[in-house]
C-alpha atoms as a PDB file:
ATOM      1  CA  UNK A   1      50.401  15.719  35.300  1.00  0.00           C
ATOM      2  CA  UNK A   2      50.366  12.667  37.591  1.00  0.00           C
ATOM      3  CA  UNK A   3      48.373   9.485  36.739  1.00  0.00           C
ATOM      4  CA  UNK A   4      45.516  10.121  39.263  1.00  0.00           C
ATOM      5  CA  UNK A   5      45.661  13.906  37.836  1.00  0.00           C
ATOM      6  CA  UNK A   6      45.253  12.446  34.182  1.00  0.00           C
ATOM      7  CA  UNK A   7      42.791   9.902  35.043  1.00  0.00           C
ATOM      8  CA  UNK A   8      40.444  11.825  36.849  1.00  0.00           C
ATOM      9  CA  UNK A   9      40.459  14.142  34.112  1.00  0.00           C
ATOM     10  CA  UNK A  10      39.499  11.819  31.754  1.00  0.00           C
ATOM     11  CA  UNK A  11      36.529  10.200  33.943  1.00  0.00           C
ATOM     12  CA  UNK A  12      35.674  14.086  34.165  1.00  0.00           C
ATOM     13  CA  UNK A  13      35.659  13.945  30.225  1.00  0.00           C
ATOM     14  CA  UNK A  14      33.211  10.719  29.643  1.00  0.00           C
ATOM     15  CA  UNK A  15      31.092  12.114  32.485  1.00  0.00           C
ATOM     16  CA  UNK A  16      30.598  15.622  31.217  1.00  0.00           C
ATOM     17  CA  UNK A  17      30.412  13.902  27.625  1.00  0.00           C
ATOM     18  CA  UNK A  18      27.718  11.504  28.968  1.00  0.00           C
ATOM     19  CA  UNK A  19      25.704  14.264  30.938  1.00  0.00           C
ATOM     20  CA  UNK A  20      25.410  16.168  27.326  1.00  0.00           C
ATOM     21  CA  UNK A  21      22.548  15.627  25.375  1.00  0.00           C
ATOM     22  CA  UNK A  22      22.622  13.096  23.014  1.00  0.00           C
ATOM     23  CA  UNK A  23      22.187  14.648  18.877  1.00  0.00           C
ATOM     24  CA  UNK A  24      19.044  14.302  17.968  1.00  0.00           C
ATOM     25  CA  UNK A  25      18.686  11.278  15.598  1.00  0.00           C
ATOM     26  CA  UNK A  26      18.858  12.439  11.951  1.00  0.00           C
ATOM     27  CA  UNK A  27      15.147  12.039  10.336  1.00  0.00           C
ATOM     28  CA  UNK A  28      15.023   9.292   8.006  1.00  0.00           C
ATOM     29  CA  UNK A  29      13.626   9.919   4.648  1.00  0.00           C
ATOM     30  CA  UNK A  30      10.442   8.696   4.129  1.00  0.00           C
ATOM     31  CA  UNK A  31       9.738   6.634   1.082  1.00  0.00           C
ATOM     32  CA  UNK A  32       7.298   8.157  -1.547  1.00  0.00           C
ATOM     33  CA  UNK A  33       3.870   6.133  -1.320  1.00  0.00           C
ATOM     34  CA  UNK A  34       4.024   3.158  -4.213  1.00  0.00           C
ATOM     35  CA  UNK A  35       2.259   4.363  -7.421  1.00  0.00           C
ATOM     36  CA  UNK A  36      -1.873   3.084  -7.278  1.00  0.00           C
ATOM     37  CA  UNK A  37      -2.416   0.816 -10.551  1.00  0.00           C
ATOM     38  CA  UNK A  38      -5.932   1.872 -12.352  1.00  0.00           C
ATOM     39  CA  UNK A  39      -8.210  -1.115 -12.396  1.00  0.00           C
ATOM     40  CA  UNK A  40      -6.982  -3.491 -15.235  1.00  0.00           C
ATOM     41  CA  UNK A  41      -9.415  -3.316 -18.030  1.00  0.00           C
ATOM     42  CA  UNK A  42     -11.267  -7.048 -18.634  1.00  0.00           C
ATOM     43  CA  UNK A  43     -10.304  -8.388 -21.274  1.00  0.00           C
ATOM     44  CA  UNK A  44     -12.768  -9.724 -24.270  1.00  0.00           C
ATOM     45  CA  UNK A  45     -12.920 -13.490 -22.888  1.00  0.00           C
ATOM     46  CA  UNK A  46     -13.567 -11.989 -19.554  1.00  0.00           C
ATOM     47  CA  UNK A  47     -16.090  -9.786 -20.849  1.00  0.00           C
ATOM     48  CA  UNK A  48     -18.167 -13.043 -22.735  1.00  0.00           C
ATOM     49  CA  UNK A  49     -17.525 -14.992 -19.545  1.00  0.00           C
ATOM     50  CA  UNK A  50     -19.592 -12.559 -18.002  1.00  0.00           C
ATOM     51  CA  UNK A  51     -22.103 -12.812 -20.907  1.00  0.00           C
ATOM     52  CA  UNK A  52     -22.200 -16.629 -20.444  1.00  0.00           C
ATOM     53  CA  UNK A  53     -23.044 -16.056 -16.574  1.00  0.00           C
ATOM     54  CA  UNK A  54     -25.398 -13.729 -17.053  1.00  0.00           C
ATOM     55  CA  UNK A  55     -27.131 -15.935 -19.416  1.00  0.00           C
ATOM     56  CA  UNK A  56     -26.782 -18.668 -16.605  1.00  0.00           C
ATOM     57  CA  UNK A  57     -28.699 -16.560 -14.013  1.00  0.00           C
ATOM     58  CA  UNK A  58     -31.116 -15.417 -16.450  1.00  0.00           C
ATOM     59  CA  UNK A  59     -32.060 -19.113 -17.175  1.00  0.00           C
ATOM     60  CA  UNK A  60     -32.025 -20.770 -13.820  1.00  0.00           C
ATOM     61  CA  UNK A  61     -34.317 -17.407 -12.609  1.00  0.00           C
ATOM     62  CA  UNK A  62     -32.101 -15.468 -10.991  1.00  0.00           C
ATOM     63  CA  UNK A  63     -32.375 -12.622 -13.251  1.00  0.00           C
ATOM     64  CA  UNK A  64     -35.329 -11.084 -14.847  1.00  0.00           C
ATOM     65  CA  UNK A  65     -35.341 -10.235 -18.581  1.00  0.00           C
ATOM     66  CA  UNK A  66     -35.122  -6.714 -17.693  1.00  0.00           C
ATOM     67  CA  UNK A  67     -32.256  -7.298 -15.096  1.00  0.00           C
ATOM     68  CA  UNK A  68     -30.580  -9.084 -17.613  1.00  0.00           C
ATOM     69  CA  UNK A  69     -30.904  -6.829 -20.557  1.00  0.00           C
ATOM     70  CA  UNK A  70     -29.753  -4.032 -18.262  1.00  0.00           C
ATOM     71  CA  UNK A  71     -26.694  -6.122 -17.258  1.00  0.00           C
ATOM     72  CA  UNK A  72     -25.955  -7.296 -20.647  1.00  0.00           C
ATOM     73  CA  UNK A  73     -25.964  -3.252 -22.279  1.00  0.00           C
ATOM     74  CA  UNK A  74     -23.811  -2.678 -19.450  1.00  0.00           C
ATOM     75  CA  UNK A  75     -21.024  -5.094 -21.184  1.00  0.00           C
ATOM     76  CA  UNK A  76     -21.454  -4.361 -24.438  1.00  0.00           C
ATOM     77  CA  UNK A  77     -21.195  -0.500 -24.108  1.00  0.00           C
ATOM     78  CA  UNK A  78     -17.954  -1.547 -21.885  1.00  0.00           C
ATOM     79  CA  UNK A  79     -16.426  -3.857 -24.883  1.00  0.00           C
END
């Protein structure tokens, strides 16, 4: 086959090769969603911190004796 004969034949090639449709990209796996922690339990000291402030807001008249009470049961039941 002559040079022009081969080289047409080839741009032929890339053209029909180019005209084809391209393979659909493969689908990338998607990661599994990250595992959701459970709320972290408080800890003792956190739980008489909360005491403390409660006591805080009860004295400076935030809090009523009821509120406070009812707040108070809330943390002990939860210790």
């Amino acid at each position: 086959m002559p040079i022009r004969g081969r080289l047409a034949a080839r741009m032929a090639a890339k053209q029909g090769a180019a005209q084809q449709p391209a393979e659909p990209p493969a689908a990338e796996p998607t990661a599994a969603p990250a595992p959701v922690a459970a709320p972290a339990e408080e800890s003792t000291d956190e739980k008489m911190d909360d005491l403390v402030q409660l006591k805080q807001l009860l004295d400076d008249g935030v809090l009523t004796q009821e509120e406070f009470d009812a707040q108070k049961a809330k943390v002990l039941a939860s210790m």
